[in-house]
Structure formats: structure tokens, C-alpha cells
PDB file of N, CA and C in Angstrom:
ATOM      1  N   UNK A   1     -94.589  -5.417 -67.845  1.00  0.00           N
ATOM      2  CA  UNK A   1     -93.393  -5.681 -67.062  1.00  0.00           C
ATOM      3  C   UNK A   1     -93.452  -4.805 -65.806  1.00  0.00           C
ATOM      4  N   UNK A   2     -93.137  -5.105 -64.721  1.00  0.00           N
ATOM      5  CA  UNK A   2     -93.273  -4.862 -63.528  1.00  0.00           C
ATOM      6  C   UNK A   2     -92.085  -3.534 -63.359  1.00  0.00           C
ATOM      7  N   UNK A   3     -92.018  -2.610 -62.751  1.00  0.00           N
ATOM      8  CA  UNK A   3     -90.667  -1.930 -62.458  1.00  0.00           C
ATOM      9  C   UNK A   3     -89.673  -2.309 -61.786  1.00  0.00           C
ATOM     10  N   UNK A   4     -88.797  -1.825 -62.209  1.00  0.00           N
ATOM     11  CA  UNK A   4     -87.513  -2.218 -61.422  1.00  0.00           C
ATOM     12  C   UNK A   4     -86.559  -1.009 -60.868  1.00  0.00           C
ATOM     13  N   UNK A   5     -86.013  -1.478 -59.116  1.00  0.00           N
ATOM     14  CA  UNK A   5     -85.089  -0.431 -58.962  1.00  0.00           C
ATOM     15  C   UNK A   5     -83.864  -0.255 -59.513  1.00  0.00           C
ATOM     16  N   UNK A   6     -83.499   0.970 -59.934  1.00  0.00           N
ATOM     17  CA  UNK A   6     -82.346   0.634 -59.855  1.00  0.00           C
ATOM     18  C   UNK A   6     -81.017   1.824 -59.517  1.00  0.00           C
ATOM     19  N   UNK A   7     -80.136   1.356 -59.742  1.00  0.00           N
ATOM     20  CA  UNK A   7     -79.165   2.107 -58.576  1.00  0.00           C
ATOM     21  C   UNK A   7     -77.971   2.603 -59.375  1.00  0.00           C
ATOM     22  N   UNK A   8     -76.492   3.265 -58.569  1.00  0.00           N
ATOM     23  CA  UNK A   8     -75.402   3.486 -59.464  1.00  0.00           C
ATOM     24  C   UNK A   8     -74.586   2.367 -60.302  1.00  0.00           C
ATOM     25  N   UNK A   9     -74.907   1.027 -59.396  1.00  0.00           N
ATOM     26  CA  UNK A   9     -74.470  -0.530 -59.552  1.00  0.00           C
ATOM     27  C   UNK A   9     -74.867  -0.736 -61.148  1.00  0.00           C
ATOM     28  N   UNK A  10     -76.317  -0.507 -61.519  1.00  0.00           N
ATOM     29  CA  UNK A  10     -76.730  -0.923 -62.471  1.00  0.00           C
ATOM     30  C   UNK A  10     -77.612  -0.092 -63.254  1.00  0.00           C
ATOM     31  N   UNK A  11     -77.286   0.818 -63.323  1.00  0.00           N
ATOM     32  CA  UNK A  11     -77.603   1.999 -63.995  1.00  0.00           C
ATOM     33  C   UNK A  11     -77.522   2.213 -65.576  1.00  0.00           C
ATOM     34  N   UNK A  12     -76.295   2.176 -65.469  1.00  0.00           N
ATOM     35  CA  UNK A  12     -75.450   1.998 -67.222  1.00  0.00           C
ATOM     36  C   UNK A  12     -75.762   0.467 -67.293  1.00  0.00           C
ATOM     37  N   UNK A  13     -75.650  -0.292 -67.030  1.00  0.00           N
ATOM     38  CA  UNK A  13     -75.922  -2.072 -67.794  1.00  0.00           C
ATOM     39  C   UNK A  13     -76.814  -1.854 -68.012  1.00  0.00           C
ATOM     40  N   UNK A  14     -77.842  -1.484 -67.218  1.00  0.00           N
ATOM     41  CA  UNK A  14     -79.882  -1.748 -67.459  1.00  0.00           C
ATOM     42  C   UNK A  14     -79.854  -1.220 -69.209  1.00  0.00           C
ATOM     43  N   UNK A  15     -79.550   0.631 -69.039  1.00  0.00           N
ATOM     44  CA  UNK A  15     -79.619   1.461 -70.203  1.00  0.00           C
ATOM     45  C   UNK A  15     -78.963   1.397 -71.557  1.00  0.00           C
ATOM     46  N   UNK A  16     -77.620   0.612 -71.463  1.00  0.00           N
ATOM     47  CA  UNK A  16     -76.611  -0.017 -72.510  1.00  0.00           C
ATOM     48  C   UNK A  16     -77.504  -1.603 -73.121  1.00  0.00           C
ATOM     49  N   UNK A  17     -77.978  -2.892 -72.161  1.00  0.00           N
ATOM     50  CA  UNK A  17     -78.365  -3.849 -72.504  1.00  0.00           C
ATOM     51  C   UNK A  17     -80.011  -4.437 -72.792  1.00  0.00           C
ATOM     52  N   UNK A  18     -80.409  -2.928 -72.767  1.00  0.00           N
ATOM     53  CA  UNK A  18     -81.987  -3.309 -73.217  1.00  0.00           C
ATOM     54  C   UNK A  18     -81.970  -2.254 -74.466  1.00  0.00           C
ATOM     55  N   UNK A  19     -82.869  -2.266 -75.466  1.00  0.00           N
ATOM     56  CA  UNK A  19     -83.376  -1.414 -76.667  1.00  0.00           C
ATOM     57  C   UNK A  19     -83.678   0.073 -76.408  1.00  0.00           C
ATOM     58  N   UNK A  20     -84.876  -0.491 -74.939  1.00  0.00           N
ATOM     59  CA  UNK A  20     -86.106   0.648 -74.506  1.00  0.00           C
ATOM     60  C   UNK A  20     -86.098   1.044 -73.266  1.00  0.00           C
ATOM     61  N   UNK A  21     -85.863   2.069 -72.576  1.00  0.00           N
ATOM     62  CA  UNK A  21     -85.807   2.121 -71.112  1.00  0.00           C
ATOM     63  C   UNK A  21     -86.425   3.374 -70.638  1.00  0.00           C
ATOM     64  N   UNK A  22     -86.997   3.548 -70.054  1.00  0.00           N
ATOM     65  CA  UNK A  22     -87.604   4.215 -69.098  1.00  0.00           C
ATOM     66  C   UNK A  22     -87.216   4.526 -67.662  1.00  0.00           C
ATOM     67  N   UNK A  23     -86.961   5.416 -67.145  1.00  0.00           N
ATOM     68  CA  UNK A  23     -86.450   5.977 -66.093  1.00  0.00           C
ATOM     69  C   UNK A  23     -87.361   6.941 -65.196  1.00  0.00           C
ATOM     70  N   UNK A  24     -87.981   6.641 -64.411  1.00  0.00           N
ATOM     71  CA  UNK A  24     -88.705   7.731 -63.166  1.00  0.00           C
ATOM     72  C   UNK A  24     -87.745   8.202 -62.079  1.00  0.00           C
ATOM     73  N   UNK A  25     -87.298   9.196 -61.854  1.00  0.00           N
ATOM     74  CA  UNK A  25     -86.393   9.798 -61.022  1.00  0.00           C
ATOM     75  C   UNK A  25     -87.093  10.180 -59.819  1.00  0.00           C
ATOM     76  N   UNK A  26     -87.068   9.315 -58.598  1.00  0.00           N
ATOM     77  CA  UNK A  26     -88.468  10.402 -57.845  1.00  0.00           C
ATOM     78  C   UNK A  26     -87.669   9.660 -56.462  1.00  0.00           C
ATOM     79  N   UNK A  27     -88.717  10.452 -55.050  1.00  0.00           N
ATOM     80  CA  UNK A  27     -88.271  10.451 -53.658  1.00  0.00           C
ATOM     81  C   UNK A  27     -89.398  10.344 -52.823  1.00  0.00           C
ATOM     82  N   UNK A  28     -89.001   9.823 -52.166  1.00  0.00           N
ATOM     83  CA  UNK A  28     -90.059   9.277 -50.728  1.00  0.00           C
ATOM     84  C   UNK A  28     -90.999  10.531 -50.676  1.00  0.00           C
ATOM     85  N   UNK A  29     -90.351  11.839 -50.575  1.00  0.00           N
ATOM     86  CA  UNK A  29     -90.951  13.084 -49.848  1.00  0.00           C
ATOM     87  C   UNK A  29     -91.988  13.738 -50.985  1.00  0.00           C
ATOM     88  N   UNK A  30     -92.110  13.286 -52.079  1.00  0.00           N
ATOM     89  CA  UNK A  30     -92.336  14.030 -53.379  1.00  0.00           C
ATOM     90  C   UNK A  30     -93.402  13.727 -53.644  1.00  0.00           C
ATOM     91  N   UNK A  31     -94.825  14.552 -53.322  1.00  0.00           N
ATOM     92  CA  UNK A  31     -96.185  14.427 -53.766  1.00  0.00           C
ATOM     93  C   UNK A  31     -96.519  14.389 -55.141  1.00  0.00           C
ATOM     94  N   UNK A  32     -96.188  15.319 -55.817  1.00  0.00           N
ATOM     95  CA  UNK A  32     -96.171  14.454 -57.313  1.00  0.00           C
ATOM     96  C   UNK A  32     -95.567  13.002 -57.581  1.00  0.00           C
ATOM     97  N   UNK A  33     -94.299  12.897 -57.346  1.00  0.00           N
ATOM     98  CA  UNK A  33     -93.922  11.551 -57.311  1.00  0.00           C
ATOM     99  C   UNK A  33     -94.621  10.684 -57.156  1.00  0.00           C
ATOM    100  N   UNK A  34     -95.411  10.349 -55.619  1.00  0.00           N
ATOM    101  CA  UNK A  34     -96.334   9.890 -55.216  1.00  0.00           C
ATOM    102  C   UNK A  34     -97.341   9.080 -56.095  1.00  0.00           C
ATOM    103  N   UNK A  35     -98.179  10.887 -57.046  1.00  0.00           N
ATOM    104  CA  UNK A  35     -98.879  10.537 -57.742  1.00  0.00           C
ATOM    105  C   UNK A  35     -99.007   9.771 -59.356  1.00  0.00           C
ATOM    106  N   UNK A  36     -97.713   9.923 -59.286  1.00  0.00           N
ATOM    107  CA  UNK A  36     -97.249   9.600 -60.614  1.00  0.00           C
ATOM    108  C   UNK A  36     -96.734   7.933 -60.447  1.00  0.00           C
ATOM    109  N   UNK A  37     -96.158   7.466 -59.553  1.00  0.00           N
ATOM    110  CA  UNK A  37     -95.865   6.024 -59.125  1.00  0.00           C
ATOM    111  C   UNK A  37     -96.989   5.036 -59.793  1.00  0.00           C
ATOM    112  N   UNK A  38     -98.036   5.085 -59.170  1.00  0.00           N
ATOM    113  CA  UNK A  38     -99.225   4.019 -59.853  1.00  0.00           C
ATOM    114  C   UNK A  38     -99.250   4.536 -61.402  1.00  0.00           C
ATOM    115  N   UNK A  39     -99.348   5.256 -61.661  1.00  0.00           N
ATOM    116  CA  UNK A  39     -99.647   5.240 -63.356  1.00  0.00           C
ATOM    117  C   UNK A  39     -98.496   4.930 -63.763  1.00  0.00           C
ATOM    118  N   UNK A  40     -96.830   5.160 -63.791  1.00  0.00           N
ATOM    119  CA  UNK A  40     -96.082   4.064 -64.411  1.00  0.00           C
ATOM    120  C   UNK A  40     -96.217   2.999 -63.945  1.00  0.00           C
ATOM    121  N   UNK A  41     -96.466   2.510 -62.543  1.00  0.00           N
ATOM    122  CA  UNK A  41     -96.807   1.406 -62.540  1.00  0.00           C
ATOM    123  C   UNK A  41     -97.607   0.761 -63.520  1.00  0.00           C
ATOM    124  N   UNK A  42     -99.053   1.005 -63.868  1.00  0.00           N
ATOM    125  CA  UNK A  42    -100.017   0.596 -64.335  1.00  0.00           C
ATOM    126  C   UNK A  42     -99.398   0.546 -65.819  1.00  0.00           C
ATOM    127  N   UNK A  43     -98.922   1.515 -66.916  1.00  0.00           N
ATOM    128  CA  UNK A  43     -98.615   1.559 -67.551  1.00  0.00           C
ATOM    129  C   UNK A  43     -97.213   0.831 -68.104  1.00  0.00           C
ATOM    130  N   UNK A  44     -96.218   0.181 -67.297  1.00  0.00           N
ATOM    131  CA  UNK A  44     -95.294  -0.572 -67.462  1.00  0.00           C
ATOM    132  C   UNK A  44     -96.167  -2.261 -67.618  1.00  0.00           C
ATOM    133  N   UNK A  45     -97.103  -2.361 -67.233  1.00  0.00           N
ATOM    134  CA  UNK A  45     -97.659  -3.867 -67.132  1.00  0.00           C
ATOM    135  C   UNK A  45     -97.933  -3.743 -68.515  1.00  0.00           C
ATOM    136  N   UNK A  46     -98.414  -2.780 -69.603  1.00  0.00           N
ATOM    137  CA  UNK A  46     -99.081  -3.076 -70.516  1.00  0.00           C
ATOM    138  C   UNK A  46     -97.681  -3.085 -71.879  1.00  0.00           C
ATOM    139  N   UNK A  47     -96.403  -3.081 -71.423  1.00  0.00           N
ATOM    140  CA  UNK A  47     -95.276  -3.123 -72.437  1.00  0.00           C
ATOM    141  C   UNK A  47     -94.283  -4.154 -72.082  1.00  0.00           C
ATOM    142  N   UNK A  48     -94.320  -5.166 -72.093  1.00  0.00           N
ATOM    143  CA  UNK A  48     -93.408  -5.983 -71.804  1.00  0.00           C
ATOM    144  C   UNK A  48     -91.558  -5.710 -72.506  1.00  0.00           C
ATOM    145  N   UNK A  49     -92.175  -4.895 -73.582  1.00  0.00           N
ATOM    146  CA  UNK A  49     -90.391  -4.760 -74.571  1.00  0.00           C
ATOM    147  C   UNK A  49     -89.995  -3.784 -73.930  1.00  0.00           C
ATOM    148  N   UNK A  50     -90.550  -2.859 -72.818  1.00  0.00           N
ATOM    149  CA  UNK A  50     -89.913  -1.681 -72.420  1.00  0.00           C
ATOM    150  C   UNK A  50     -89.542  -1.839 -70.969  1.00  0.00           C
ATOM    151  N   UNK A  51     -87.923  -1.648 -70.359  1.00  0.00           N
ATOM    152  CA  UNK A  51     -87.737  -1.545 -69.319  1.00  0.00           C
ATOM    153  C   UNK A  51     -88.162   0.047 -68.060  1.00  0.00           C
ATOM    154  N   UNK A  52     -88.700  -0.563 -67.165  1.00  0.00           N
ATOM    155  CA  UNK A  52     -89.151   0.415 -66.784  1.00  0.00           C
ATOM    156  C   UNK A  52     -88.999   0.871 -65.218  1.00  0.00           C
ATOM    157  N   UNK A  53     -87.535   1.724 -65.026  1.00  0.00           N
ATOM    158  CA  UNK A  53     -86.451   1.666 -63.942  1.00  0.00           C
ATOM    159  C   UNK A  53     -87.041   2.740 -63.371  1.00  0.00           C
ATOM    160  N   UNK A  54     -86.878   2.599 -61.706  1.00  0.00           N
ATOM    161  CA  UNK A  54     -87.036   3.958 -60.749  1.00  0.00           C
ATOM    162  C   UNK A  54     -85.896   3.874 -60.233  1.00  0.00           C
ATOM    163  N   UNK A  55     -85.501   5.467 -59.654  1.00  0.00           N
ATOM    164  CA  UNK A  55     -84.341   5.625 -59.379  1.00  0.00           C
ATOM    165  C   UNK A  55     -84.945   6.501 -58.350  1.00  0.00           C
ATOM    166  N   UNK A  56     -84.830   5.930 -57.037  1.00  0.00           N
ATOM    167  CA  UNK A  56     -84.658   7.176 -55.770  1.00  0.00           C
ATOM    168  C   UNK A  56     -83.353   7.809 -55.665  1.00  0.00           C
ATOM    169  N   UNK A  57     -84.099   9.414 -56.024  1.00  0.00           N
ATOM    170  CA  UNK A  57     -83.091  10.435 -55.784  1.00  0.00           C
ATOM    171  C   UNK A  57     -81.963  10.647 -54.458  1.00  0.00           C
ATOM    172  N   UNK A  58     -82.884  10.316 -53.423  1.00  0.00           N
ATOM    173  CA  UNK A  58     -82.381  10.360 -52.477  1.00  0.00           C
ATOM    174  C   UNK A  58     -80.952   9.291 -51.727  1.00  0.00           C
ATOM    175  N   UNK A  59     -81.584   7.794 -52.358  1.00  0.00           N
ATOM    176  CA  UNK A  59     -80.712   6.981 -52.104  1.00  0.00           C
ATOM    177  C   UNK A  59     -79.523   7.017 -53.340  1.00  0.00           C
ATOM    178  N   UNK A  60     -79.683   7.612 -54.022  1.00  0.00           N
ATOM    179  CA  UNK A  60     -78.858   7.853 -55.547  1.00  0.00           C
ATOM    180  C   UNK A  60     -78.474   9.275 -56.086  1.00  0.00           C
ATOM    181  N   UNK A  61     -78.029   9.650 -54.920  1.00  0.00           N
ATOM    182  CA  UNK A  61     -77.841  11.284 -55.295  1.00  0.00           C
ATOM    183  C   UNK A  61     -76.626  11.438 -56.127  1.00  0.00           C
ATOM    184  N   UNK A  62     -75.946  10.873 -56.184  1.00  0.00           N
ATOM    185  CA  UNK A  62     -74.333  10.760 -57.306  1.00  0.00           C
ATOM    186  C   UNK A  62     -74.886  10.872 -58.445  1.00  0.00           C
ATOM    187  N   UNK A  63     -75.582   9.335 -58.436  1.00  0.00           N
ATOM    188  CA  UNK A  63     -76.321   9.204 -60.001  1.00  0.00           C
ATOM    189  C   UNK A  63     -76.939  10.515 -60.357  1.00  0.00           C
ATOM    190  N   UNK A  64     -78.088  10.751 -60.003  1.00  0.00           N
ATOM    191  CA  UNK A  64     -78.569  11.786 -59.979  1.00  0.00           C
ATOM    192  C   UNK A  64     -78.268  13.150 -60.323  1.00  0.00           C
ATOM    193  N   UNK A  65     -77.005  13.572 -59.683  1.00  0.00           N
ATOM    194  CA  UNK A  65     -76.557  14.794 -59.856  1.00  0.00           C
ATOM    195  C   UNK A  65     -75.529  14.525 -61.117  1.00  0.00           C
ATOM    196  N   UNK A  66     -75.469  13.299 -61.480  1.00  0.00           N
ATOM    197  CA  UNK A  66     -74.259  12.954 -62.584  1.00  0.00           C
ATOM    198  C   UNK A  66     -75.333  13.478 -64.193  1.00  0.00           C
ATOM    199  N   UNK A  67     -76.563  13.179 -63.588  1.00  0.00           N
ATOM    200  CA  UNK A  67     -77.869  12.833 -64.391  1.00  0.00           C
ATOM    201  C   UNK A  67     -77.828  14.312 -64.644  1.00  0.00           C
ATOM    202  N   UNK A  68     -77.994  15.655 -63.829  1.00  0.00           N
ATOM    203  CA  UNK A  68     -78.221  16.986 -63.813  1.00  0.00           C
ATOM    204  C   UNK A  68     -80.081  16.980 -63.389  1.00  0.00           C
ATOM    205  N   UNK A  69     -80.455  15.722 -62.802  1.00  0.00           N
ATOM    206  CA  UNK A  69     -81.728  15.949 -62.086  1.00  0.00           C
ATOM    207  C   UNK A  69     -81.939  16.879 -61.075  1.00  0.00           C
ATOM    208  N   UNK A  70     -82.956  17.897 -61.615  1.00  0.00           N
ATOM    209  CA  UNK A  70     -82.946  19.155 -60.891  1.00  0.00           C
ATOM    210  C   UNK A  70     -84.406  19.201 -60.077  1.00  0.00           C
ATOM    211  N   UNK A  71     -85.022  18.492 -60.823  1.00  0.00           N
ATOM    212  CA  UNK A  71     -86.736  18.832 -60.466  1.00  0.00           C
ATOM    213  C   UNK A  71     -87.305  16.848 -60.526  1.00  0.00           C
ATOM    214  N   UNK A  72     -88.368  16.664 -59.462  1.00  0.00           N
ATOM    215  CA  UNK A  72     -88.356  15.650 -59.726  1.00  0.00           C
ATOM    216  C   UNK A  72     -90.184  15.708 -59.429  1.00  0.00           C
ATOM    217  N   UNK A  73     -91.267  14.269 -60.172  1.00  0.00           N
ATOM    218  CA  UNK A  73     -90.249  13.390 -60.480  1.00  0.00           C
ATOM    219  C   UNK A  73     -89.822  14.190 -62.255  1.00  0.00           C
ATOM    220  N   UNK A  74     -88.661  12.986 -62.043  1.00  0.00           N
ATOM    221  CA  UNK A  74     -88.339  13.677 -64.066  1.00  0.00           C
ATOM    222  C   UNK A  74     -88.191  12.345 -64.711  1.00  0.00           C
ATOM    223  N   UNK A  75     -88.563  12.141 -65.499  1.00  0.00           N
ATOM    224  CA  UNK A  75     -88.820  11.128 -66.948  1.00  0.00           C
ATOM    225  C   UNK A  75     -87.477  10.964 -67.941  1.00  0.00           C
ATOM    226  N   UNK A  76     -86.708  10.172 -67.939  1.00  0.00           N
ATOM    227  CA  UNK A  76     -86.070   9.869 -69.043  1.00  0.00           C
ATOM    228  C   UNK A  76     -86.064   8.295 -70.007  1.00  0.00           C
ATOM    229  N   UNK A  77     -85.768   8.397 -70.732  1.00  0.00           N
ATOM    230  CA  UNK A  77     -86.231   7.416 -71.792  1.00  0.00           C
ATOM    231  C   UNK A  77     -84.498   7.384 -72.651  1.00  0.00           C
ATOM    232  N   UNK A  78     -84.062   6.161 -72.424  1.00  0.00           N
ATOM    233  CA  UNK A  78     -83.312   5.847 -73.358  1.00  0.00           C
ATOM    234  C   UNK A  78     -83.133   4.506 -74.554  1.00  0.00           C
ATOM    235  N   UNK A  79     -82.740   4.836 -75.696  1.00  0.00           N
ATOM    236  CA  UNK A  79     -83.064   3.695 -76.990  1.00  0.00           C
ATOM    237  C   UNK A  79     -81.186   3.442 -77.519  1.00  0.00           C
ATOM    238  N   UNK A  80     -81.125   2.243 -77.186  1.00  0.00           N
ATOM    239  CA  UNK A  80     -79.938   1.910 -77.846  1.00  0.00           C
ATOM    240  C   UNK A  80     -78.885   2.531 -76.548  1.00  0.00           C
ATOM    241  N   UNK A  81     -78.987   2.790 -75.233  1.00  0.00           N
ATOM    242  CA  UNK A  81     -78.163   3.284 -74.563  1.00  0.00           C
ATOM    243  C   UNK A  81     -78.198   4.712 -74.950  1.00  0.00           C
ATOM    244  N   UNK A  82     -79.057   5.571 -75.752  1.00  0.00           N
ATOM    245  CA  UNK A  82     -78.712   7.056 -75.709  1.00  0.00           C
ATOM    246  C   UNK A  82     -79.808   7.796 -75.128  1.00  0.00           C
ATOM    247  N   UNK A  83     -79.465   8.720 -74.120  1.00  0.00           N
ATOM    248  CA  UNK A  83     -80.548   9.637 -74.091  1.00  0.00           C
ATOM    249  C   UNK A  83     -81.636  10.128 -75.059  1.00  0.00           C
ATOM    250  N   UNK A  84     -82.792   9.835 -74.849  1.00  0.00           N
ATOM    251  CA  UNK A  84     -83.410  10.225 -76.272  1.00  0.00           C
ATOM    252  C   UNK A  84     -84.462  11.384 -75.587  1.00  0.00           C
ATOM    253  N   UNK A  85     -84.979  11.022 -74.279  1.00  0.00           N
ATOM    254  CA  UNK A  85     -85.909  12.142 -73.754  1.00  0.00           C
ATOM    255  C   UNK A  85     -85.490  12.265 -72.286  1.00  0.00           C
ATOM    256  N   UNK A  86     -86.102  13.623 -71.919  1.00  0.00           N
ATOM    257  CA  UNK A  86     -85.716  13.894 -70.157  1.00  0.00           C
ATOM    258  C   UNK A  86     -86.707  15.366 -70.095  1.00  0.00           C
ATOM    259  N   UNK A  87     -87.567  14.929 -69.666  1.00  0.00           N
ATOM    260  CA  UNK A  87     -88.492  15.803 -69.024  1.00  0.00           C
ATOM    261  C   UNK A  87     -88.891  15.606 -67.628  1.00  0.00           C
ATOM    262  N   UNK A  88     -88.638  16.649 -66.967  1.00  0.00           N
ATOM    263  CA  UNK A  88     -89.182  16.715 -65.611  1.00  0.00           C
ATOM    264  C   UNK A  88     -90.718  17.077 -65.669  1.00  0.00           C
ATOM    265  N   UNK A  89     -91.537  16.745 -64.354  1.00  0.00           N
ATOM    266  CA  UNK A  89     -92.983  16.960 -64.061  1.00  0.00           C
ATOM    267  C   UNK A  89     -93.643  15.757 -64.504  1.00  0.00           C
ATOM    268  N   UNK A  90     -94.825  15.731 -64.277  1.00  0.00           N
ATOM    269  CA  UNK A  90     -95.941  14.705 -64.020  1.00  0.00           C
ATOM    270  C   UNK A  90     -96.313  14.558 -65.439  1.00  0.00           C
ATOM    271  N   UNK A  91     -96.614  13.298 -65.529  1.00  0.00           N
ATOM    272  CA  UNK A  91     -97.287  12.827 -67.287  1.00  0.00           C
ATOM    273  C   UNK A  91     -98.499  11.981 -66.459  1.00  0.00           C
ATOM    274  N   UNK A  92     -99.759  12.478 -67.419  1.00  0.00           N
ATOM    275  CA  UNK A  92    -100.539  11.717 -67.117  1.00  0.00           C
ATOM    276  C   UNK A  92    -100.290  10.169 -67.738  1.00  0.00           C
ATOM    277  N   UNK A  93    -100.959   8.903 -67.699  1.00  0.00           N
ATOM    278  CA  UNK A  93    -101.139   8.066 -68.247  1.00  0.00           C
ATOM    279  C   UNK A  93    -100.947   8.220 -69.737  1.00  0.00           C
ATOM    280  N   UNK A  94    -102.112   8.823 -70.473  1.00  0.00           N
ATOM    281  CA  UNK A  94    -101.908   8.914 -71.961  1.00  0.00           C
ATOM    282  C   UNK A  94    -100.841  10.176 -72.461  1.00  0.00           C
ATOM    283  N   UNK A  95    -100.476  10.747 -72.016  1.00  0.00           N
ATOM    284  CA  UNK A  95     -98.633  11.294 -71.567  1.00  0.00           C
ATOM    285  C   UNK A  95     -97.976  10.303 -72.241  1.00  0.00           C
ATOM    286  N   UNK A  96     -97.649   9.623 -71.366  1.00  0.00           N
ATOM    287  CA  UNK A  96     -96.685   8.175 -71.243  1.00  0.00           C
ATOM    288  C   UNK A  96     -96.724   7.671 -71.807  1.00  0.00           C
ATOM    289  N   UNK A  97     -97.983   7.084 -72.438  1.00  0.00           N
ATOM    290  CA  UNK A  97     -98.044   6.159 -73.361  1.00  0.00           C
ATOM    291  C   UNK A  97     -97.953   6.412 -74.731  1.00  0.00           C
ATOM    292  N   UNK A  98     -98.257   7.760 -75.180  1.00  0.00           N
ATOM    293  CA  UNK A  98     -98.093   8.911 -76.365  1.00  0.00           C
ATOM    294  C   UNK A  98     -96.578   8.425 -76.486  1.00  0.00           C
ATOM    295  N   UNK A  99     -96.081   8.800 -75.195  1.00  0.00           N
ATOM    296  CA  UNK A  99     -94.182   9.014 -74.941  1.00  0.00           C
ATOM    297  C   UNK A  99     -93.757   7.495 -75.843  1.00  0.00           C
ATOM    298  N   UNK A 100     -94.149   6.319 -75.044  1.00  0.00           N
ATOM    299  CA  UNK A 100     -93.974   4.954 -75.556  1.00  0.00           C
ATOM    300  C   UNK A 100     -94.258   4.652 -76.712  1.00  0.00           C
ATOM    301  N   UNK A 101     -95.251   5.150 -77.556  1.00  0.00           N
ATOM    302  CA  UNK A 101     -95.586   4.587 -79.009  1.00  0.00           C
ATOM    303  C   UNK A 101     -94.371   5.736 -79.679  1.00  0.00           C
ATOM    304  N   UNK A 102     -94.382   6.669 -79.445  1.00  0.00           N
ATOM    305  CA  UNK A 102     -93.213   7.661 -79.989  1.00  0.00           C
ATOM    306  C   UNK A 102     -91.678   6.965 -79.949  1.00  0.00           C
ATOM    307  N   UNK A 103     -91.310   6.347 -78.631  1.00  0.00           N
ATOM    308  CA  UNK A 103     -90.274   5.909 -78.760  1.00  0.00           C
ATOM    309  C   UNK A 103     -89.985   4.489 -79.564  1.00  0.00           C
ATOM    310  N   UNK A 104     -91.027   3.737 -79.837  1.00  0.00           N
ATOM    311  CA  UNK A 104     -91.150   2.411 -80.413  1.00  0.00           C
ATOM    312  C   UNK A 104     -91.208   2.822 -81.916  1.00  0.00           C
ATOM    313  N   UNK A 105     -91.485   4.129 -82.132  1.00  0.00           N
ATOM    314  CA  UNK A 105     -91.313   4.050 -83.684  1.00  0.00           C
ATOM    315  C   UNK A 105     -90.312   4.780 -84.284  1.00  0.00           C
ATOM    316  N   UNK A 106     -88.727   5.031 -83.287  1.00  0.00           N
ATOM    317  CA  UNK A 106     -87.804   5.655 -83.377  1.00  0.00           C
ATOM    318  C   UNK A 106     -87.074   4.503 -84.323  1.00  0.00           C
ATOM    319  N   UNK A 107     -86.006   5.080 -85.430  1.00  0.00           N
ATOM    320  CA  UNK A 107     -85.151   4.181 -85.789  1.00  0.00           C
ATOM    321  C   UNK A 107     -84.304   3.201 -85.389  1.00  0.00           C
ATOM    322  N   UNK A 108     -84.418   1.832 -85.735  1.00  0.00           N
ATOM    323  CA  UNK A 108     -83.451   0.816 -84.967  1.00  0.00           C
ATOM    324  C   UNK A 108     -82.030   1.456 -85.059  1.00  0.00           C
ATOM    325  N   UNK A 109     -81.181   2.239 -85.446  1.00  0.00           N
ATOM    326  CA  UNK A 109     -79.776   2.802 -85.646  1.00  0.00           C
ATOM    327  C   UNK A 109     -80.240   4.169 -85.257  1.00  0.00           C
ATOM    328  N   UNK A 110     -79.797   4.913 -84.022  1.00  0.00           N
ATOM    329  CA  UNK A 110     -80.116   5.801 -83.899  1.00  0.00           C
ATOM    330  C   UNK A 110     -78.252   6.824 -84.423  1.00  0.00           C
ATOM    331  N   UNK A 111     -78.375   7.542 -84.940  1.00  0.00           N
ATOM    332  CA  UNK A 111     -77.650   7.834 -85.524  1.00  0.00           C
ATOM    333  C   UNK A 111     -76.557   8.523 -84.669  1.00  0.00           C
ATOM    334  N   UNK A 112     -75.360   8.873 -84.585  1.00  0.00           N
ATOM    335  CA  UNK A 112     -74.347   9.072 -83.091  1.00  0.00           C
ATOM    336  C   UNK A 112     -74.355  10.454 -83.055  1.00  0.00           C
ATOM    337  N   UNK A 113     -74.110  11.322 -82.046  1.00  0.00           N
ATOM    338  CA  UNK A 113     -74.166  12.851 -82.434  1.00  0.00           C
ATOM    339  C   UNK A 113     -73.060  13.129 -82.123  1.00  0.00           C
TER     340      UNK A 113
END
């Protein structure tokens, strides 16, 4: 599945109406970012069940600061609409994909805290 932007508009629908979501937090100016872009890229083609959202910091700074994104880019992953991961810094490829088989074998009822 290809990435998708997305914004304060559709932020919560994307993360509430899919299972699996993925989130890259990153900015025009951001050399890691940069480098990290093609490998979720590359790595979103090979999961079709997982949504896989970028969020420019810059054009989305509300979101963002609502988020407590401090360092970018930063990685979050949500299942069932809940935060399940949020790490800032660079993941290589097999990073990510470690990240993805981990989250696919999380419980369908994630339990409420």
C-alpha cells in the first residue's frame, strides 16, 4: 500500500477506522527524515493490511504538539485506534518490518488501560 498524507482533518478517522496504522512524523528540512522516506516507502508496498500515514510536522504543528512530537522523524504505530508504539529516530528497513510482524501478532482486543 502506497503512503498516505495525512493531516489534523483526518488524523483520528485514519487511526480509529483501520486495525493497523503506521505513522512517520517528519519535515522537509530533516536529513534523517529524508533518509528514512524511501524505506517506509519501500516497506509499506509489501503490507497491504497496514495503513501507512506521514504527517509533516511542519504543516501539522497542532497535531504534532497535541502528539508531544519532540524529535523527528518519530514512528508511531496504532492497533484498534490505541497508541501501541512511538519511537523517535531512524529504523532501518528490517527495524520496521521486525516493528510490523510484532504488531500483526498483537491481540485482536487490545485490552483498555
Amino acid at each position: 500500500m502506497a503512503t498516505v498524507d495525512l493531516n489534523s482533518e483526518d488524523f483520528v478517522s485514519t487511526i480509529k477506522e483501520n486495525d493497523l496504522v503506521l505513522v512517520d512524523f517528519w519535515a522537509d528540512w530533516c536529513g534523517p527524515c529524508k533518509r528514512f522516506s524511501p524505506i517506509y516507502s519501500k516497506v509499506s508496498e509489501s503490507h497491504d493490511d497496514v495503513v501507512f500515514g506521514k504527517v509533516d510536522t511542519e504543516a501539522n504543528q497542532e497535531l504534532s504538539g497535541s502528539l508531544g512530537i519532540m524529535s523527528i522523524p518519530t514512528v508511531m504505530a496504532f492497533h484498534k485506534g490505541n497508541m501501541v508504539f512511538n519511537q523517535a529516530g531512524l529504523l532501518n528497513a528490517s527495524q520496521l518490518e521486525n516493528l510490523i510482524e510484532q504488531l500483526k501478532g498483537l491481540p485482536e482486543e487490545t485490552p483498555a488501560s
